[in-house]
Protein backbone atom coordinates (compact mmCIF):
# COMPACT_ATOMS: atom_id res chain seq x y z
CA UNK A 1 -265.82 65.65 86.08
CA UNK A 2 -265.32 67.26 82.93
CA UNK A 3 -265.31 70.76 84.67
CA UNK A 4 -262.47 69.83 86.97
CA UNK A 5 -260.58 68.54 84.61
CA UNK A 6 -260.63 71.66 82.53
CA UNK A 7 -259.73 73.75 85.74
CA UNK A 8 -256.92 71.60 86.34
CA UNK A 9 -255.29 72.17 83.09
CA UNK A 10 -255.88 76.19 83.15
CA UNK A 11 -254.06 76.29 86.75
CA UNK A 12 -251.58 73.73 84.95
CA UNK A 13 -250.90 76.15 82.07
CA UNK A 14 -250.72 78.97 84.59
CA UNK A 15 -248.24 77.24 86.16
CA UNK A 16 -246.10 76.13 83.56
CA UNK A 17 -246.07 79.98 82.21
CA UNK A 18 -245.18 81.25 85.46
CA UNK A 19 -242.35 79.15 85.45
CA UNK A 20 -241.28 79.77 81.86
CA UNK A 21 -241.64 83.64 82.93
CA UNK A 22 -238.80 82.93 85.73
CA UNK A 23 -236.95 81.11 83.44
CA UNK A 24 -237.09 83.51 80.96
CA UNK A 25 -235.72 86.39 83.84
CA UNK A 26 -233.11 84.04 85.08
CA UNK A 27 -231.22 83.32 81.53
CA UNK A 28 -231.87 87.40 80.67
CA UNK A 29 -233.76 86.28 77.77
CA UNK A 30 -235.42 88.73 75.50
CA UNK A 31 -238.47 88.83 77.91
CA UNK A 32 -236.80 90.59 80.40
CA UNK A 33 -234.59 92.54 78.15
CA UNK A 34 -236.39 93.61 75.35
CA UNK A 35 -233.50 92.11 73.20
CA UNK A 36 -235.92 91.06 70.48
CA UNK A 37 -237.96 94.15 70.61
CA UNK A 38 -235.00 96.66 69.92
CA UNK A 39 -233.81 93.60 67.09
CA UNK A 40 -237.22 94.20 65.19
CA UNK A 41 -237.19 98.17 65.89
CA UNK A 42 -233.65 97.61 64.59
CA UNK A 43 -234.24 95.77 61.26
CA UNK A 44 -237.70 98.44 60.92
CA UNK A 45 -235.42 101.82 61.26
CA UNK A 46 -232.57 99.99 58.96
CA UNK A 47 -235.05 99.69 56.06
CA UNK A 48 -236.53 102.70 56.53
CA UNK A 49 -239.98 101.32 57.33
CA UNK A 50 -242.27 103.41 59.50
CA UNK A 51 -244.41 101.74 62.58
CA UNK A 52 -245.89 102.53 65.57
CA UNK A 53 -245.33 101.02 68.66
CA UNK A 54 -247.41 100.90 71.80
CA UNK A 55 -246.52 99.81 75.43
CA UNK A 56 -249.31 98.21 77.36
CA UNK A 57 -250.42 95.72 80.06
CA UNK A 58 -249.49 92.44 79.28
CA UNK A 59 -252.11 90.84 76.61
CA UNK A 60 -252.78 86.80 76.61
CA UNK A 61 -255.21 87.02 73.98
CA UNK A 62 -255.66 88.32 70.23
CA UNK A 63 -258.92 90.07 71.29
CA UNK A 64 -257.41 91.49 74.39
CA UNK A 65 -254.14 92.41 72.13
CA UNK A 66 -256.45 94.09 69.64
CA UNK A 67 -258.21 95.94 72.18
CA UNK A 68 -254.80 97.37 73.95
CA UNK A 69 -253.02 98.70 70.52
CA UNK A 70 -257.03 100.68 70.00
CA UNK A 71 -256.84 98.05 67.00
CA UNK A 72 -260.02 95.57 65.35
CA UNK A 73 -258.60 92.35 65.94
CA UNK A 74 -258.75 91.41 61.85
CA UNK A 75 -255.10 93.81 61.87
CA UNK A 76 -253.44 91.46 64.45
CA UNK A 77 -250.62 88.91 62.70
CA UNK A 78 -251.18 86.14 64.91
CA UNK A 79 -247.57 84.42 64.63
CA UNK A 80 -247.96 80.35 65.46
CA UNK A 81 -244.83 77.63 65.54
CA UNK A 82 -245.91 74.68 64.14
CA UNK A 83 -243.29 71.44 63.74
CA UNK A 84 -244.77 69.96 60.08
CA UNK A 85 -243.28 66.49 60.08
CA UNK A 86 -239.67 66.93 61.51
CA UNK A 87 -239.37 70.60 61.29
CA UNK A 88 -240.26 73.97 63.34
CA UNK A 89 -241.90 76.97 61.19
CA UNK A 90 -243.34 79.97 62.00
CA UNK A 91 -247.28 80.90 60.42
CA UNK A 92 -249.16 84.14 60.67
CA UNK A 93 -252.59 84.68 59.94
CA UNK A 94 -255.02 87.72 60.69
CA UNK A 95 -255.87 87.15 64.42
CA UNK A 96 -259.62 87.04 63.79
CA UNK A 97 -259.18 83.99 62.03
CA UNK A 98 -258.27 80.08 62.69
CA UNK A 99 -255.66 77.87 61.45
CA UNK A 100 -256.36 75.49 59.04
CA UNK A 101 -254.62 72.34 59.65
CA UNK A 102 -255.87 70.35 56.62
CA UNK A 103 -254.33 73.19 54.39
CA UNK A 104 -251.14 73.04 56.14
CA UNK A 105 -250.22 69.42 55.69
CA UNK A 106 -252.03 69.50 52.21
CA UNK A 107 -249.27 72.26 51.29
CA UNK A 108 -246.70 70.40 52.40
CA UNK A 109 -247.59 67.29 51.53
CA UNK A 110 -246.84 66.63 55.44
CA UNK A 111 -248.03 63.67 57.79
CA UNK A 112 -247.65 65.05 61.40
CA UNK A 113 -248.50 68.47 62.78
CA UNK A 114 -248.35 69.77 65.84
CA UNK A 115 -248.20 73.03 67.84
CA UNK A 116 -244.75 74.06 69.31
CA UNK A 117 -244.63 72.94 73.50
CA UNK A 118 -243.96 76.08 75.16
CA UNK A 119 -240.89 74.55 76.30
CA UNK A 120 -239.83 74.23 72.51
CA UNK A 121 -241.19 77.75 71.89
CA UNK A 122 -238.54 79.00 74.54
CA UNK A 123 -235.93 77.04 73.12
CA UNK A 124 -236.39 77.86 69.64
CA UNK A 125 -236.96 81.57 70.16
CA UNK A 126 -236.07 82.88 73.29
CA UNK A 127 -239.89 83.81 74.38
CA UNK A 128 -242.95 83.16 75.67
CA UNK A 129 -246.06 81.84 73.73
CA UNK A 130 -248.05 85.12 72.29
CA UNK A 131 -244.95 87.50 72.16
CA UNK A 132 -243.83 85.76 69.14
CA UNK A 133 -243.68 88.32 66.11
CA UNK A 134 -244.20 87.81 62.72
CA UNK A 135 -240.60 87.65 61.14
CA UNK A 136 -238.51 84.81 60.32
CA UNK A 137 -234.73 85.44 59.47
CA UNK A 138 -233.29 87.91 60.50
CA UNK A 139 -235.18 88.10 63.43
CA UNK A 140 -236.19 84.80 63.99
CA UNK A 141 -234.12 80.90 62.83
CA UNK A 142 -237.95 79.93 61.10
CA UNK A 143 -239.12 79.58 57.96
CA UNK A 144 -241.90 81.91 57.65
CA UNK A 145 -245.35 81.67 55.74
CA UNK A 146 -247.89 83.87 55.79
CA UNK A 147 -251.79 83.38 55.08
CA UNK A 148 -253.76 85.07 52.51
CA UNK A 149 -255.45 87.33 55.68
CA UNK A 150 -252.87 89.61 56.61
CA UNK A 151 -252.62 90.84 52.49
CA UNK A 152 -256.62 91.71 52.85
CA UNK A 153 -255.67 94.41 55.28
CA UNK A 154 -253.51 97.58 54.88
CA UNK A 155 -252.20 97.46 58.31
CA UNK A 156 -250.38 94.25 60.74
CA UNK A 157 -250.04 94.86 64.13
CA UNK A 158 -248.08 92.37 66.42
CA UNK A 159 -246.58 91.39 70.02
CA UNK A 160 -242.83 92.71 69.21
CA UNK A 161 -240.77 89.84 71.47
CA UNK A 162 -242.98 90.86 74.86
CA UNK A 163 -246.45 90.85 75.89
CA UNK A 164 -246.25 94.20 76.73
CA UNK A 165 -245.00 95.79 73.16
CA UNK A 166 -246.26 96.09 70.26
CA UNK A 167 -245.88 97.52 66.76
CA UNK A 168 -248.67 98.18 63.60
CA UNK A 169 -247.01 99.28 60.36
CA UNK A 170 -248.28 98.88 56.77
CA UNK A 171 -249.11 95.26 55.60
CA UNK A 172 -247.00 96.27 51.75
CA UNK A 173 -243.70 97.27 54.38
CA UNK A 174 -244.28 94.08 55.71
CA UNK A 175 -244.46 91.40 52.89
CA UNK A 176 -241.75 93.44 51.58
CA UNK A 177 -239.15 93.17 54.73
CA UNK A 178 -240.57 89.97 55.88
CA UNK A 179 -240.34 88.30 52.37
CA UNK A 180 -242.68 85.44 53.09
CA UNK A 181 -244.04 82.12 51.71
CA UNK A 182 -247.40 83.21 50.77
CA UNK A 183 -250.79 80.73 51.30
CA UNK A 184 -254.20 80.51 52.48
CA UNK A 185 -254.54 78.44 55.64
CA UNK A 186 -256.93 79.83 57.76
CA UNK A 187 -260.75 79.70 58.24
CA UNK A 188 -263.25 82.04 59.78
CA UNK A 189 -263.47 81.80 63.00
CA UNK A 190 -267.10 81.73 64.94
């Protein structure tokens, strides 16, 4: 029982992405457009921050992510919408790590916390759930905080707006340009 169940919510998720995907293509979001992409290379070049960026297949995991930029998975910025009480805000921690949900509310003294729907995800950003990058304003409307994780590296590499491209640059360009709420709420993962 428990076995169909589970396979009935994968081939539910599948579908709802599918159809977020052709939403996405119909409105000429930045999925289909690369609109965010070119916004992030944008704000990059402007402050005179060097990356890389790699095009690959499309990646639906960190570890799949990780292995597509030639990357360990401990440089990936995971970037996660959370609503804390009444209000959307964007978290990134290294991707070979978990959030901590405890810490979260502790920090902000908060009594509800939940992951962003994917149909709020689209709303609030324009994209699909693991293209999300790691900036809040200007690139994104969220309030961004960032866990201990990503300073313990010298590199970040992230999904830039697609699940297709991505960009690695130095973790000190980074907190400098993305000018974060710093914290630690993540655990190790198993």
């Amino acid at each position: 029982m428990y076995q169909a169940w589970r396979e009935y919510r994968q081939q539910g998720h599948r579908i709802i992405r599918k159809q977020i995907a052709q939403t996405c293509l119909l409105k000429n979001t930045p999925m289909s457009n690369s609109t965010m992409f070119q916004k992030i290379k944008n704000h990059l070049e402007s402050n005179s921050v060097q990356f890389r960026q790699v095009h690959h297949e499309p990646t639906r995991t960190s570890a799949e992510a990780a292995e597509a930029r030639g990357e360990d998975i401990s440089i990936g910025g995971k970037a996660i919408v959370l609503k804390v009480d009444g209000s959307f805000k964007l978290f990134v921690l290294s991707a070979s790590r978990k959030l901590d949900s405890s810490k979260i509310k502790e920090y902000f003294q908060a009594k509800k916390l939940r992951f962003a729907s994917q149909e709020e995800l689209l709303e609030i950003t324009g994209l699909v759930p693991g293209s999300v990058p790691p900036f809040g304003l200007p690139i994104t409307n969220l309030e961004l905080y960032v866990d201990l994780s990503i300073t313990k590296n010298e590199r970040i590499a992230f999904n830039a707006g697609s699940l297709t491209d991505s960009i690695t640059m130095k973790v000190k360009d980074y907190m400098k340009i993305a000018a974060p709420m710093v914290f630690d709420f993540s655990l190790v993962s198993h």
